[in-house]
C-alpha atoms as a PDB file:
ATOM      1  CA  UNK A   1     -86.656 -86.182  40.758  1.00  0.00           C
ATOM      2  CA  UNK A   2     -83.789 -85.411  38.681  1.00  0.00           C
ATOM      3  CA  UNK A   3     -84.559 -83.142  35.495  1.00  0.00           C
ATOM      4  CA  UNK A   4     -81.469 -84.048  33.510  1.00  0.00           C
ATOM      5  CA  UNK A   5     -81.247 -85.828  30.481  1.00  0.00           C
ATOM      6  CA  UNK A   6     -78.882 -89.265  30.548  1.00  0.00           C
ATOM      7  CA  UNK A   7     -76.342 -89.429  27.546  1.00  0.00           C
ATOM      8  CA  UNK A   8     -74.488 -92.270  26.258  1.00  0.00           C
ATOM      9  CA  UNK A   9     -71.058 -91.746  24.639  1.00  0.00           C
ATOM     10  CA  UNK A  10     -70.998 -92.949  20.783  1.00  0.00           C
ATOM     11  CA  UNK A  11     -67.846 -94.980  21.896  1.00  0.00           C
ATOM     12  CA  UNK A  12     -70.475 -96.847  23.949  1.00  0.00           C
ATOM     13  CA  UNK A  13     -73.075 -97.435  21.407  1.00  0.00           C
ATOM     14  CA  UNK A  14     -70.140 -98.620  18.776  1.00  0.00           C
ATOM     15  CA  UNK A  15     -69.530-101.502  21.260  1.00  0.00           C
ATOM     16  CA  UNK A  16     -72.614-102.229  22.256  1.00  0.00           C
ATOM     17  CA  UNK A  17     -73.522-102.736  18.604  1.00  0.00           C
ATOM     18  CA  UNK A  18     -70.277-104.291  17.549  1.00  0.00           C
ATOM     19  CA  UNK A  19     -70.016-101.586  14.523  1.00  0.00           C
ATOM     20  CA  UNK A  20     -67.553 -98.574  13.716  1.00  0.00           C
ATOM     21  CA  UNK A  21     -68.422 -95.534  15.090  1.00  0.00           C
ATOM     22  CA  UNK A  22     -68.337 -94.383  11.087  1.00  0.00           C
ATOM     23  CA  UNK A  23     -71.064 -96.784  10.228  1.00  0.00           C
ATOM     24  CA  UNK A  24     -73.229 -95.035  13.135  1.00  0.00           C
ATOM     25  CA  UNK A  25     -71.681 -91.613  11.966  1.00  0.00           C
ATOM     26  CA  UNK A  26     -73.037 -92.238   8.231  1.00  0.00           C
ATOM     27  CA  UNK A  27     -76.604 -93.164   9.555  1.00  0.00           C
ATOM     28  CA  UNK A  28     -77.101 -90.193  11.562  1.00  0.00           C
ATOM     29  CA  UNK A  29     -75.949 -88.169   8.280  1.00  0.00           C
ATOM     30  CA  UNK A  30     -78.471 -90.549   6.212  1.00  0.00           C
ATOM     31  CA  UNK A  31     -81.226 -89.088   8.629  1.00  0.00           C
ATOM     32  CA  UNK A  32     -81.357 -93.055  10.299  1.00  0.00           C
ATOM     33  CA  UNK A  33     -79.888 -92.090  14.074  1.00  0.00           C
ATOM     34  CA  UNK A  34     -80.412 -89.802  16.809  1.00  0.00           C
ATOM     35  CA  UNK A  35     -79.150 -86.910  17.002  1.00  0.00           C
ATOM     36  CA  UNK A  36     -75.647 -86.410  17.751  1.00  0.00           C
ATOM     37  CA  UNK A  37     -74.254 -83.678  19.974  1.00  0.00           C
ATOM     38  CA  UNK A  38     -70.555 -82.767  20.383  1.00  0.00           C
ATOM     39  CA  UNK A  39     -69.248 -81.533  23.759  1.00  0.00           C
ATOM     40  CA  UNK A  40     -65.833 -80.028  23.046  1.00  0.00           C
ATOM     41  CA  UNK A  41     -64.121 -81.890  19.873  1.00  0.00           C
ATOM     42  CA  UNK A  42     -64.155 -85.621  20.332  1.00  0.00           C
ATOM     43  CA  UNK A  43     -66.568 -86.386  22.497  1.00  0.00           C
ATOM     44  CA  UNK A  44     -70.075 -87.020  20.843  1.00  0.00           C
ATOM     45  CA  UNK A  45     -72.706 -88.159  22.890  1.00  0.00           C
ATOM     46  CA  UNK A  46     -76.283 -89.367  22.050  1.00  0.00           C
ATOM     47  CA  UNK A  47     -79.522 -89.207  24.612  1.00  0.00           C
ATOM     48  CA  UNK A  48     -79.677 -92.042  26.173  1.00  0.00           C
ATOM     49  CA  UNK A  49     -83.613 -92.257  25.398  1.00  0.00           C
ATOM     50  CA  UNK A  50     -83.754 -91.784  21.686  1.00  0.00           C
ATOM     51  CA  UNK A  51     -80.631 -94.225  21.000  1.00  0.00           C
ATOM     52  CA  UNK A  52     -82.619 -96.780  23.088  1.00  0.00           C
ATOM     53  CA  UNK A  53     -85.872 -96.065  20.760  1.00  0.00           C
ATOM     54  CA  UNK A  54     -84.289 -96.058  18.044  1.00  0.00           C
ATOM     55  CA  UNK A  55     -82.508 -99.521  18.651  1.00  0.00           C
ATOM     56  CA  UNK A  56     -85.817-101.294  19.497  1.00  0.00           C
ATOM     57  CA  UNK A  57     -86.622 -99.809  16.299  1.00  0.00           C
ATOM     58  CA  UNK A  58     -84.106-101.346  13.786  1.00  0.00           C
ATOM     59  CA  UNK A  59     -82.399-104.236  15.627  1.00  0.00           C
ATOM     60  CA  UNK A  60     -84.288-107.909  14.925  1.00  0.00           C
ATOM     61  CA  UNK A  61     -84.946-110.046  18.048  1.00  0.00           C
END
């Protein structure tokens, strides 16, 4: 069983959600996102996990 943690890049989540990556960038700093983590300068990734809670969280069916 693998111990690691899956991450999604923020590129993904912008278009999966069909929003800037701005808009997601000014929820996280509202305190509305997951945290964001930065590996190396550009490339921000999210935990796969808490994005997906957090999306069953705020997006209507």
């Amino acid at each position: 069983m693998k111990n690691e943690e899956e991450w999604i890049l923020f590129k993904e989540i912008s278009e999966e959600l069909k929003i800037p990556e701005r808009t997601l960038l000014y929820y996280q700093q509202q305190g509305d996102f997951p945290d964001v983590y930065r590996f190396g300068k550009k490339h921000r990734r999210v935990k796969r996990k808490d994005f997906e809670s957090w999306k069953a969280q705020h997006l209507e069916k």
